[in-house]
Each structure stands twice: as structure tokens, then as C-alpha cells.
PDB file of N, CA and C in Angstrom:
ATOM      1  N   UNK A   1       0.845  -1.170   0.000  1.00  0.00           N
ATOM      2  CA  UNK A   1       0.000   0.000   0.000  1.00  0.00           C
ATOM      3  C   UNK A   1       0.893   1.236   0.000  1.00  0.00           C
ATOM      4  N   UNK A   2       0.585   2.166  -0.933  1.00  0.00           N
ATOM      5  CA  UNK A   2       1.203   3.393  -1.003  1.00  0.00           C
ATOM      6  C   UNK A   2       0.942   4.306   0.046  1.00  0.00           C
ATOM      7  N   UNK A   3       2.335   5.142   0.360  1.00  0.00           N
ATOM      8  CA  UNK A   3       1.547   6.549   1.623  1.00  0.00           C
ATOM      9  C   UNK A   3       0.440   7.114   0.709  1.00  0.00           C
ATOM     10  N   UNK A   4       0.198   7.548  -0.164  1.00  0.00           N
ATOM     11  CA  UNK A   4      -1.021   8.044  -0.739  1.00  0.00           C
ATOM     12  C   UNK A   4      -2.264   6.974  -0.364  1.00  0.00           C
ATOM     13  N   UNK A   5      -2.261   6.140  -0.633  1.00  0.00           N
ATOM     14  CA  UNK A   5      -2.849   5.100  -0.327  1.00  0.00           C
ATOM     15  C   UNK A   5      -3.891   5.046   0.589  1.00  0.00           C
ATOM     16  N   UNK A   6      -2.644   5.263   1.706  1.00  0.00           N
ATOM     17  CA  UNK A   6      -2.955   4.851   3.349  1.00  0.00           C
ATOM     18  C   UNK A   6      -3.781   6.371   4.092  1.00  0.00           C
ATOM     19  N   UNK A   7      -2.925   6.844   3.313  1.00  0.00           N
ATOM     20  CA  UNK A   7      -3.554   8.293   3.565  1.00  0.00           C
ATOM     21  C   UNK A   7      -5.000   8.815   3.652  1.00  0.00           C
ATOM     22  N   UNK A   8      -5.373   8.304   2.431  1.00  0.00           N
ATOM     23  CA  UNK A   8      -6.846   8.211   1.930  1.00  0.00           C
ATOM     24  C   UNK A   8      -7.649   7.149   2.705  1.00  0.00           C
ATOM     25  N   UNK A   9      -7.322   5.897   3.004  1.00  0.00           N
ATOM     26  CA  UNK A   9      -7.643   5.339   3.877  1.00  0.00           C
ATOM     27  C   UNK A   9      -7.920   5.788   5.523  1.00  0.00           C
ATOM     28  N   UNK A  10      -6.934   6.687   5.972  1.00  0.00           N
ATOM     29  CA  UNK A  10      -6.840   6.678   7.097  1.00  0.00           C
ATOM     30  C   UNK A  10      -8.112   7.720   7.024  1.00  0.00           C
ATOM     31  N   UNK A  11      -8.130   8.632   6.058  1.00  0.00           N
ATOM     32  CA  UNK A  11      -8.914   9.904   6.186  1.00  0.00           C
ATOM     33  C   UNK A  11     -10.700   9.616   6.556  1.00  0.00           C
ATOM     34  N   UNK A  12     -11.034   8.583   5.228  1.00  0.00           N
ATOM     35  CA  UNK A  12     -12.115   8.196   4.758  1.00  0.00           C
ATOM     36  C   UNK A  12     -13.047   7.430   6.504  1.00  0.00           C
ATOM     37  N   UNK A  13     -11.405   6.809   6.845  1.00  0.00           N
ATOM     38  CA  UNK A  13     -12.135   5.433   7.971  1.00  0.00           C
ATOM     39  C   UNK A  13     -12.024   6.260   9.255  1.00  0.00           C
ATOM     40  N   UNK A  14     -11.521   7.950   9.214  1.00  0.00           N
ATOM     41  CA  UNK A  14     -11.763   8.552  10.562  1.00  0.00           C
ATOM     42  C   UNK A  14     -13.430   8.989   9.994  1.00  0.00           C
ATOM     43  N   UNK A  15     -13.514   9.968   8.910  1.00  0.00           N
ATOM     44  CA  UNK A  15     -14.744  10.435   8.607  1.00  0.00           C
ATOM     45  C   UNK A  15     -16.045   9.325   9.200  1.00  0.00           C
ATOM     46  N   UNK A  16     -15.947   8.326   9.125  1.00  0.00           N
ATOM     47  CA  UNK A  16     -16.906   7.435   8.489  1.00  0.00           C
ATOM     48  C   UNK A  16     -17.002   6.803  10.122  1.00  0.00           C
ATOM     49  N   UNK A  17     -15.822   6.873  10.976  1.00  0.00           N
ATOM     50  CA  UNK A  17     -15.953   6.889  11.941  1.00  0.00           C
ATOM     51  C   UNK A  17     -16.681   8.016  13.267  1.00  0.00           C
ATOM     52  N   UNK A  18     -17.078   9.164  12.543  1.00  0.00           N
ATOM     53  CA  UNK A  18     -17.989   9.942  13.069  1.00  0.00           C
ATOM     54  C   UNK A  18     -16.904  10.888  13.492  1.00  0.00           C
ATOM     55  N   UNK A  19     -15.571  11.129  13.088  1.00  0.00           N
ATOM     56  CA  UNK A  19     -14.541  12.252  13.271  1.00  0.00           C
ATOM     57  C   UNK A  19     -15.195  13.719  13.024  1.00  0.00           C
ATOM     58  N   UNK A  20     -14.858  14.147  13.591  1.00  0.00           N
ATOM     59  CA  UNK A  20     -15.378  16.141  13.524  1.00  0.00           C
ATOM     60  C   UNK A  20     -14.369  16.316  12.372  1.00  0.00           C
ATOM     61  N   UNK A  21     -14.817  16.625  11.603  1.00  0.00           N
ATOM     62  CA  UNK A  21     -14.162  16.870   9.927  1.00  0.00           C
ATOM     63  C   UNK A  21     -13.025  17.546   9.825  1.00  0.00           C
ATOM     64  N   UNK A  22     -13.525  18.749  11.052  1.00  0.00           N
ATOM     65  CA  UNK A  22     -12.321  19.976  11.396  1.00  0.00           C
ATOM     66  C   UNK A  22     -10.940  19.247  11.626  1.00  0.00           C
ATOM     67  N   UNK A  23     -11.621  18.325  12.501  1.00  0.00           N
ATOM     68  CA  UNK A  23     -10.391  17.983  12.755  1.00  0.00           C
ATOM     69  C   UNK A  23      -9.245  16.769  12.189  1.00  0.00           C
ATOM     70  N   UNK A  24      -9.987  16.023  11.180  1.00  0.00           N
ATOM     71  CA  UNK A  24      -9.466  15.080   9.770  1.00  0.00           C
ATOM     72  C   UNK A  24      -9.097  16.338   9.379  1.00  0.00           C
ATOM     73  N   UNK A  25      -8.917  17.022   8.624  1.00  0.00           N
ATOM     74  CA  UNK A  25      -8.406  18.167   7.956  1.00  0.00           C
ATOM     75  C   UNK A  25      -7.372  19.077   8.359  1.00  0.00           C
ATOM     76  N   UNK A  26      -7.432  19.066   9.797  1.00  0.00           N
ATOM     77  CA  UNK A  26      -6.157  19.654  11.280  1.00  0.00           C
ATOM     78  C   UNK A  26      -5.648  18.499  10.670  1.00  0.00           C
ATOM     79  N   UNK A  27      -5.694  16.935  10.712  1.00  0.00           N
ATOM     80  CA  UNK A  27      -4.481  15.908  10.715  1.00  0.00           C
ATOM     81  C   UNK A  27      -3.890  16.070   9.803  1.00  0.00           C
ATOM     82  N   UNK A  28      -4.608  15.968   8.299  1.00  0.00           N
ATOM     83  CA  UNK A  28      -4.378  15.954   7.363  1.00  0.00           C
ATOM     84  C   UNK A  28      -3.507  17.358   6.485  1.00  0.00           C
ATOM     85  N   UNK A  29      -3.492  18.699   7.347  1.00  0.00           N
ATOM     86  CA  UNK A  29      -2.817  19.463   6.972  1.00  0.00           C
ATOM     87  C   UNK A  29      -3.302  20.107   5.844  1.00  0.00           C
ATOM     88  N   UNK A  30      -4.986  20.058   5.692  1.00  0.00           N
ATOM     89  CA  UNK A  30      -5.721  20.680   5.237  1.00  0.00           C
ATOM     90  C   UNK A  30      -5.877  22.502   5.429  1.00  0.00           C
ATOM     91  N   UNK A  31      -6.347  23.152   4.389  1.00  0.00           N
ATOM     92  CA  UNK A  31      -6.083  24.875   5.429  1.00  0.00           C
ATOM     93  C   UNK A  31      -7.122  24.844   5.211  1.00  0.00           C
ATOM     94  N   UNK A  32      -8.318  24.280   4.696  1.00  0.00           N
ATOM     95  CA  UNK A  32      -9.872  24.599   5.274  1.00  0.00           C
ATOM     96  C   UNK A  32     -10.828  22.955   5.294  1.00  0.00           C
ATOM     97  N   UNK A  33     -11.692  23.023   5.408  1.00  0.00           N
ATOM     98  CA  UNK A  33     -12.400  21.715   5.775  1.00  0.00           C
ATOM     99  C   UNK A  33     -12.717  21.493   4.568  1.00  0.00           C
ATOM    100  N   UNK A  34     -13.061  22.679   3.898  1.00  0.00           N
ATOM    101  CA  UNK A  34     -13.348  22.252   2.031  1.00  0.00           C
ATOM    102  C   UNK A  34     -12.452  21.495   1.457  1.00  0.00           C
ATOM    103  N   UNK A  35     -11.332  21.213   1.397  1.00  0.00           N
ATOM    104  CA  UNK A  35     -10.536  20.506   0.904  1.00  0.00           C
ATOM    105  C   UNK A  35     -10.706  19.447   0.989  1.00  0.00           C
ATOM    106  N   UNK A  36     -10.775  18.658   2.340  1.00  0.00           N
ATOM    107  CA  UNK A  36     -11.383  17.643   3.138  1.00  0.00           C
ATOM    108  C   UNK A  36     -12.298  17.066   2.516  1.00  0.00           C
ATOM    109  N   UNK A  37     -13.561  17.783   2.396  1.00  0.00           N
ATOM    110  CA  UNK A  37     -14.811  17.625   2.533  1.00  0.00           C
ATOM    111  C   UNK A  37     -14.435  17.170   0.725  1.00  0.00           C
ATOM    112  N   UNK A  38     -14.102  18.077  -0.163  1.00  0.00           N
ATOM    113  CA  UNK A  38     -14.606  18.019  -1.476  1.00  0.00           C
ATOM    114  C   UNK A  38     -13.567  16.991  -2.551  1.00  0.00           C
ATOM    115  N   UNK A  39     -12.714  16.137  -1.016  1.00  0.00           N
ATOM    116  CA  UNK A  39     -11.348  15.145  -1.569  1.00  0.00           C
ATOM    117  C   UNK A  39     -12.098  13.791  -1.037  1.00  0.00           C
ATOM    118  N   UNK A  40     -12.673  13.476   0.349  1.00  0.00           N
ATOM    119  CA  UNK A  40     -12.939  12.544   0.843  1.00  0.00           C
ATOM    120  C   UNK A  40     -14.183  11.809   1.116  1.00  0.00           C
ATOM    121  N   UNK A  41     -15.539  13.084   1.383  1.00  0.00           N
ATOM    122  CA  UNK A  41     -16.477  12.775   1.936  1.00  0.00           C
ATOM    123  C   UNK A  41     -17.278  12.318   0.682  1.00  0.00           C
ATOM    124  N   UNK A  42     -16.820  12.437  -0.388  1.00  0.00           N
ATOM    125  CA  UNK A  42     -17.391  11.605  -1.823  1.00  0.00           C
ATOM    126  C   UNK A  42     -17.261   9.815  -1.739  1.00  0.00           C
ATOM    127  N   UNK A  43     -16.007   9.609  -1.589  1.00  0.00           N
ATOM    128  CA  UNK A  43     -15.810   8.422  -0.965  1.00  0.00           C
ATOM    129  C   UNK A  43     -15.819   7.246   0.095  1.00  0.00           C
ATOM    130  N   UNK A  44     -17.317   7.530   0.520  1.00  0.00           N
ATOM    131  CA  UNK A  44     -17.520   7.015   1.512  1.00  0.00           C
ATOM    132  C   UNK A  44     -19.223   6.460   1.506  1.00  0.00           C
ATOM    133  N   UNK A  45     -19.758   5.161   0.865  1.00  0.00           N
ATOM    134  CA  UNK A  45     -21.023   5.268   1.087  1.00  0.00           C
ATOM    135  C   UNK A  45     -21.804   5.553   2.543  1.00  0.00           C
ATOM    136  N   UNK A  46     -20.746   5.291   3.557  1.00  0.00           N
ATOM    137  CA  UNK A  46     -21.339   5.374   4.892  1.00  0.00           C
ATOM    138  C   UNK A  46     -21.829   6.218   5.577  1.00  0.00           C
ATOM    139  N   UNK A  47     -20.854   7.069   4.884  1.00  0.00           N
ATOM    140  CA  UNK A  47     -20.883   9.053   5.502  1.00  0.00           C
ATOM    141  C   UNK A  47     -22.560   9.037   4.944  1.00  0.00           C
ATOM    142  N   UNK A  48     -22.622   8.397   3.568  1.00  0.00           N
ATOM    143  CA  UNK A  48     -24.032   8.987   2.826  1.00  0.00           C
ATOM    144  C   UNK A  48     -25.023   8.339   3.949  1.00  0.00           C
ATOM    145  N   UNK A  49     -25.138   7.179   4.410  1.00  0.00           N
ATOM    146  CA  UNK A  49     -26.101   6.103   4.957  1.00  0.00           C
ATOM    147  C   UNK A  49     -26.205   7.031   6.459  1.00  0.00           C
ATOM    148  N   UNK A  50     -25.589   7.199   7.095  1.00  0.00           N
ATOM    149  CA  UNK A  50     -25.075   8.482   8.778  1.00  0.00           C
ATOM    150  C   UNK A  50     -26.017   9.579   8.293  1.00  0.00           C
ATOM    151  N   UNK A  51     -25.630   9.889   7.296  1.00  0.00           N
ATOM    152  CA  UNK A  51     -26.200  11.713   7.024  1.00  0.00           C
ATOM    153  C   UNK A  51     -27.643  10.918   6.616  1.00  0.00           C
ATOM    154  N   UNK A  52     -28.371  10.273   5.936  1.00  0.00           N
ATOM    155  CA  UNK A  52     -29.660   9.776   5.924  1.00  0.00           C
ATOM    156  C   UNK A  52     -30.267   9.310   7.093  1.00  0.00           C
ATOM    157  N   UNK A  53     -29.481   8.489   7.761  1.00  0.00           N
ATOM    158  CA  UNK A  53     -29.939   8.041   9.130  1.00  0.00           C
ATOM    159  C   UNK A  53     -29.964   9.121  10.300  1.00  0.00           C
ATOM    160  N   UNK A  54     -29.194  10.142  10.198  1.00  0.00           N
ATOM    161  CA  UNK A  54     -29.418  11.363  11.218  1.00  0.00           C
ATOM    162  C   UNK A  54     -30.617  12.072  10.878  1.00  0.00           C
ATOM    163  N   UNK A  55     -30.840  12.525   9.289  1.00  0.00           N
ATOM    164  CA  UNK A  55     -31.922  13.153   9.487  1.00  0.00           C
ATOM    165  C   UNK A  55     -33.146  12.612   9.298  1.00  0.00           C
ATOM    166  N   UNK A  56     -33.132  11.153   9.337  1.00  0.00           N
ATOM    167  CA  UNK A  56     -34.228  10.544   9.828  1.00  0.00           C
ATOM    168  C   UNK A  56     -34.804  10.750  11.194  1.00  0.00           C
ATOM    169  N   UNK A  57     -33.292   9.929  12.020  1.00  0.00           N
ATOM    170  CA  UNK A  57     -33.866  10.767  13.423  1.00  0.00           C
ATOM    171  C   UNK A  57     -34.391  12.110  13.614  1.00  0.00           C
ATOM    172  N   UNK A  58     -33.757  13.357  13.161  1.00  0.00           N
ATOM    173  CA  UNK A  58     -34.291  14.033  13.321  1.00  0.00           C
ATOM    174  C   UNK A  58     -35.943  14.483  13.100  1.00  0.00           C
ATOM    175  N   UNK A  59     -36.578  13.713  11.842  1.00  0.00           N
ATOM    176  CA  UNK A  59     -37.630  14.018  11.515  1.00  0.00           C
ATOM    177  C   UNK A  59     -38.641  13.446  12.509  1.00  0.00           C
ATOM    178  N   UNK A  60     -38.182  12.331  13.000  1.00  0.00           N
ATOM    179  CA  UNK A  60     -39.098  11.808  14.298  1.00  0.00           C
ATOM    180  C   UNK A  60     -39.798  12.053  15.205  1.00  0.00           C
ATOM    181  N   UNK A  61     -38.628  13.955  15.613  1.00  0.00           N
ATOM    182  CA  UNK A  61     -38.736  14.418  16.299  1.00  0.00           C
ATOM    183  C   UNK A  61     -39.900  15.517  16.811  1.00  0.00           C
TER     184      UNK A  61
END
């Protein structure tokens, strides 16, 4: 596995792990969360399935 590789890996499996984005992007040496957001959070069906399942809960409410 390449450092690019692992990199992307590590990023995707903090996101997806419910990481505060701010701060994947602090690790990653990102200078805004957009970078982050518009490199990683594409790659992740889970992030999509979380963000559906939150505002489900929310609608419950």
C-alpha cells in the first residue's frame, strides 16, 4: 500500500468513523475543511447512509 494510499484510507475510515471533519483536515494538513470535505467525503457510502440516518432521526422528532 502506497503513503497516498494509506492516507486516503486513514482519512475516509476517521470520517466514516464519526470524526469532527475539522479535525481530519487539522491531521491531514488541510487549510480549510473544504478541501477535506470536497477530496474525501465523496468516498464514503457510509458518511451517505449516517447523514440519511441522522436526518431521519431528526424528523421523528
Amino acid at each position: 500500500m502506497t503513503l497516498v494510499s494509506k492516507r486516503i484510507t486513514h482519512a475516509v475510515m476517521m470520517l466514516e468513523a464519526g470524526v469532527y471533519i475539522k479535525t481530519v483536515s487539522t491531521r491531514l494538513g488541510h487549510k480549510s475543511i473544504d478541501i477535506t470535505a470536497n477530496t474525501y467525503l465523496h468516498m464514503t457510502a457510509e458518511h451517505e447512509r449516517n447523514a440519511l440516518k441522522k436526518f431521519e432521526e431528526y424528523l421523528k422528532k
